[in-house]
N, C-alpha and C. Protein backbone atom coordinates (compact mmCIF):
# COMPACT_ATOMS: atom_id res chain seq x y z
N UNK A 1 12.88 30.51 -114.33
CA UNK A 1 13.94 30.78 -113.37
C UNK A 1 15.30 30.72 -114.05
N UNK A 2 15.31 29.93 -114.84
CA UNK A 2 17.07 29.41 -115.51
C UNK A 2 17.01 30.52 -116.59
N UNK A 3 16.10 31.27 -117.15
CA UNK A 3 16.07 32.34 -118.28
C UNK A 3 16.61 33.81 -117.29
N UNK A 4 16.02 33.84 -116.22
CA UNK A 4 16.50 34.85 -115.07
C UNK A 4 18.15 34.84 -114.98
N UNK A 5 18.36 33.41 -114.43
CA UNK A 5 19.54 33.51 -114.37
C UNK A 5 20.79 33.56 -115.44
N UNK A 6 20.24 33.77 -116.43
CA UNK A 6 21.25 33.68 -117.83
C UNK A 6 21.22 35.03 -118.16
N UNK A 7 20.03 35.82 -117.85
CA UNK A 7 20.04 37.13 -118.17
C UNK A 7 20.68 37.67 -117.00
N UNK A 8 20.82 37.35 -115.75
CA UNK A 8 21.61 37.83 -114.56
C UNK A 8 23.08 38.13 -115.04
N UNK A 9 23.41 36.72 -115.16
CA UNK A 9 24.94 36.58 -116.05
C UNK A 9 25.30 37.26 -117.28
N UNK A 10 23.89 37.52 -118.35
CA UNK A 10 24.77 38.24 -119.67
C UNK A 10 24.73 39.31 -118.86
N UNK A 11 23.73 40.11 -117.63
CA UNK A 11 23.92 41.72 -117.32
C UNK A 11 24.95 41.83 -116.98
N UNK A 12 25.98 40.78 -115.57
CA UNK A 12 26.95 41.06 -114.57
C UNK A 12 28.31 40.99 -115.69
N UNK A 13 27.99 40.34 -117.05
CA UNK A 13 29.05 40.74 -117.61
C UNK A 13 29.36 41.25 -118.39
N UNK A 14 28.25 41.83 -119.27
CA UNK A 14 28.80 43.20 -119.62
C UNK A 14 28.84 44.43 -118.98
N UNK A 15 28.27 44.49 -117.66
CA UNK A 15 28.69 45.64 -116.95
C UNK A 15 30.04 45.31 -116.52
N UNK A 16 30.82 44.43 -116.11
CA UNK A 16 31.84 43.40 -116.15
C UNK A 16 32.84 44.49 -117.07
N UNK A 17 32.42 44.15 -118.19
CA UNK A 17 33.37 44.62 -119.16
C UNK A 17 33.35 45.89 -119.47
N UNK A 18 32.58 46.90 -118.97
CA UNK A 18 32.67 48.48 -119.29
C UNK A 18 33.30 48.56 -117.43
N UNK A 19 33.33 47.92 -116.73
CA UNK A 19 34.47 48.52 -115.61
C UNK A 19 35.72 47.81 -115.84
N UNK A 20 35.88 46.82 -116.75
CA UNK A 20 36.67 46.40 -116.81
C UNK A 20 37.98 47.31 -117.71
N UNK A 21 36.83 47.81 -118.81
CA UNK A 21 37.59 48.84 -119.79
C UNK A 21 38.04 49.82 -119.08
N UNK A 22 38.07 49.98 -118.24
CA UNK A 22 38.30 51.29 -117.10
C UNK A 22 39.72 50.88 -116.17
N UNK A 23 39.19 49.80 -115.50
CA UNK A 23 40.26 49.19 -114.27
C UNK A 23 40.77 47.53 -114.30
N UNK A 24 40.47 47.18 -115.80
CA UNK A 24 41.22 45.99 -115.58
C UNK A 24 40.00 44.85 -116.08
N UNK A 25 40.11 44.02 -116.71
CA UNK A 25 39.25 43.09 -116.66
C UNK A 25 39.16 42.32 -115.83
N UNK A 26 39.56 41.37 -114.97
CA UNK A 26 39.08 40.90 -113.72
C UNK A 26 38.52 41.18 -112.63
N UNK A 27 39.20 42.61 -112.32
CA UNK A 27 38.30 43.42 -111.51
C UNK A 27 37.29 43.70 -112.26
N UNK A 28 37.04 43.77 -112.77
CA UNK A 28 35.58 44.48 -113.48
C UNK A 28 34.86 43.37 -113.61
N UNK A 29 35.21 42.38 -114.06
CA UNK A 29 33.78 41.62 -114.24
C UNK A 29 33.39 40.85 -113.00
N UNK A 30 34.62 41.08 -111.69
CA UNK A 30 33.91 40.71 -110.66
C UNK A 30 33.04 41.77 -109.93
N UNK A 31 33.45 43.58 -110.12
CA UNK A 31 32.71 43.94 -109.69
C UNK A 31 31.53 44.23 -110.40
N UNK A 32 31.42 43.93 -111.60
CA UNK A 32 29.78 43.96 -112.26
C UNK A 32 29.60 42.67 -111.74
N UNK A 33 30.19 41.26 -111.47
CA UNK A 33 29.01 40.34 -110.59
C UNK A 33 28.45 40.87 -109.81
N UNK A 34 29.32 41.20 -108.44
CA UNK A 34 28.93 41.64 -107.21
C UNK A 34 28.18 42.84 -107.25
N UNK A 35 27.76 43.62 -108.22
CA UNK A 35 26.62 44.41 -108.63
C UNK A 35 25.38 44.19 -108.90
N UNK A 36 25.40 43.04 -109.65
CA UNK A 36 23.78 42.36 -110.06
C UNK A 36 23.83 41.48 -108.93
N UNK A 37 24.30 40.85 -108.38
CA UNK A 37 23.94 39.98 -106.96
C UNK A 37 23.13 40.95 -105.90
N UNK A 38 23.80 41.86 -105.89
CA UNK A 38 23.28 42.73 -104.70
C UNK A 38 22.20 42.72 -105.70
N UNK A 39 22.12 43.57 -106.55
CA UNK A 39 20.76 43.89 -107.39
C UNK A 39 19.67 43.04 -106.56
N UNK A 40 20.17 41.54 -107.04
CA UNK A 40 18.74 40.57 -107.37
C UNK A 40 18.58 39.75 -105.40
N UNK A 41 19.65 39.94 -105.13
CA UNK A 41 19.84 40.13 -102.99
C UNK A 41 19.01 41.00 -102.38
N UNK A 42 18.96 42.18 -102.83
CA UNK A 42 17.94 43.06 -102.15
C UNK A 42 16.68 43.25 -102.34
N UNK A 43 17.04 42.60 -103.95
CA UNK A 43 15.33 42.28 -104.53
C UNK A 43 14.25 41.14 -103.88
N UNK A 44 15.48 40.00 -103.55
CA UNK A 44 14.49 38.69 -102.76
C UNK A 44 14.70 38.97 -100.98
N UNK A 45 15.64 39.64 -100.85
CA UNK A 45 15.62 40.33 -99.03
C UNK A 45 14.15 41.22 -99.03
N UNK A 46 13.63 42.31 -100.06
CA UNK A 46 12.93 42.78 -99.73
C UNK A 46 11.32 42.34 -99.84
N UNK A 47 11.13 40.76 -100.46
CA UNK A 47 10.07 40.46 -100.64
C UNK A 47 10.21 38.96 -99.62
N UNK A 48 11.04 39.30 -98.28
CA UNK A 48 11.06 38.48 -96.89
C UNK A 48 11.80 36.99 -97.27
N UNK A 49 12.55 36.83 -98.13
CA UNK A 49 13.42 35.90 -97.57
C UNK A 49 14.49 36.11 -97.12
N UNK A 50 14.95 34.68 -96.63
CA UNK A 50 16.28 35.01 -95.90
C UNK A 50 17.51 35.52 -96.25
N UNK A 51 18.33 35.81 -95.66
CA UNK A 51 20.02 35.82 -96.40
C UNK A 51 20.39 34.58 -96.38
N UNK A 52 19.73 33.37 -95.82
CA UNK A 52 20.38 32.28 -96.10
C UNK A 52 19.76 31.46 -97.18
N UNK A 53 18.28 31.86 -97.53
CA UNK A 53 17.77 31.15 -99.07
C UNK A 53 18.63 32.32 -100.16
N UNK A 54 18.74 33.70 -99.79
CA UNK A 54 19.71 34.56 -101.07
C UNK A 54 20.07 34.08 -101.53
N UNK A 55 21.60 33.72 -100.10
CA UNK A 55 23.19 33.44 -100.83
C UNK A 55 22.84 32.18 -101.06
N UNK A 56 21.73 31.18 -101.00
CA UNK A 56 21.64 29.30 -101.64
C UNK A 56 21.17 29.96 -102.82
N UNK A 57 20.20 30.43 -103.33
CA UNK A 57 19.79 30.92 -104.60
C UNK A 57 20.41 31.56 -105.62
N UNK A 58 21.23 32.27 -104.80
CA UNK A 58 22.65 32.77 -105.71
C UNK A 58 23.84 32.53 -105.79
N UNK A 59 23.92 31.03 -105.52
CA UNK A 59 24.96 30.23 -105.03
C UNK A 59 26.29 30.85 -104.83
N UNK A 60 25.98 31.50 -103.95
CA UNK A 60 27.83 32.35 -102.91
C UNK A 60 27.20 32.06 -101.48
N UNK A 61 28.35 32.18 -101.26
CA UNK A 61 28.41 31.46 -99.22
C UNK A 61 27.87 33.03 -98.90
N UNK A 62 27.49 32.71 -97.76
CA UNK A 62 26.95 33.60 -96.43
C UNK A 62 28.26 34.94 -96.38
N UNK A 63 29.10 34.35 -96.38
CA UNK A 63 29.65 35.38 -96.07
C UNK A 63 29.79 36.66 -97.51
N UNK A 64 29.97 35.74 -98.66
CA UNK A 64 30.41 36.66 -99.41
C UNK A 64 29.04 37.68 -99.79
N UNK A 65 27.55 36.78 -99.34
CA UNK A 65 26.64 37.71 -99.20
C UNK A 65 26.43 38.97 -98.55
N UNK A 66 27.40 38.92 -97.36
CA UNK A 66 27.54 40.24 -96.54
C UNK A 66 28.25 40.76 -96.87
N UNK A 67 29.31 40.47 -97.65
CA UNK A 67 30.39 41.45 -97.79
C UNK A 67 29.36 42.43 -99.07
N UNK A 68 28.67 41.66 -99.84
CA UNK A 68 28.36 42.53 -101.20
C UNK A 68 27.10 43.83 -100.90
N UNK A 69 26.32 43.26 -99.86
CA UNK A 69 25.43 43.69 -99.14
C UNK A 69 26.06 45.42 -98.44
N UNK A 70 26.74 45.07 -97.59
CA UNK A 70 27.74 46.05 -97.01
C UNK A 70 28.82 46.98 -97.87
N UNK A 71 28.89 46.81 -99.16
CA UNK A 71 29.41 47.57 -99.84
C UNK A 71 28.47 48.39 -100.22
N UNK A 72 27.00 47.84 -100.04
CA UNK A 72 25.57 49.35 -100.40
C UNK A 72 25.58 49.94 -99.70
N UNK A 73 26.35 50.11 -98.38
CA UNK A 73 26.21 50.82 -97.25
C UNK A 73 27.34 52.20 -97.54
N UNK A 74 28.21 52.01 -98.58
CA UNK A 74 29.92 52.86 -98.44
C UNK A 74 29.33 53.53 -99.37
């Protein structure tokens, strides 16, 4: 599980850093987080857990789970 999550983190930041090379580094490596979250969010939503074990598993609050969720929708 802790090898998952280290490879979560090297992905969200080097995608991080090729949007960052584009629009800024802070923006970018938050929106490559909020990219692999959803990733690995829709991955444990679609094998029936909750949004509330997600966002504990991917330690972000409830809300910021919906907001990242709802940006797959735009």
């Amino acid at each position: 599980m802790c090898e998952a999550i280290i490879q979560m983190q090297n992905s969200y930041r080097n995608e991080g850093i090729r949007i960052g090379e584009r629009r800024g580094k802070t923006e970018g490596i938050e929106i490559g987080r909020n990219q692999e979250l959803r990733k690995i969010a829709v991955k444990l939503l679609n094998y029936g857990q909750s949004k509330e074990y997600v966002a504990n598993f991917l330690e972000i609050s409830n809300a910021h789970l919906e907001s990242i969720l709802s940006e797959m929708n735009k």
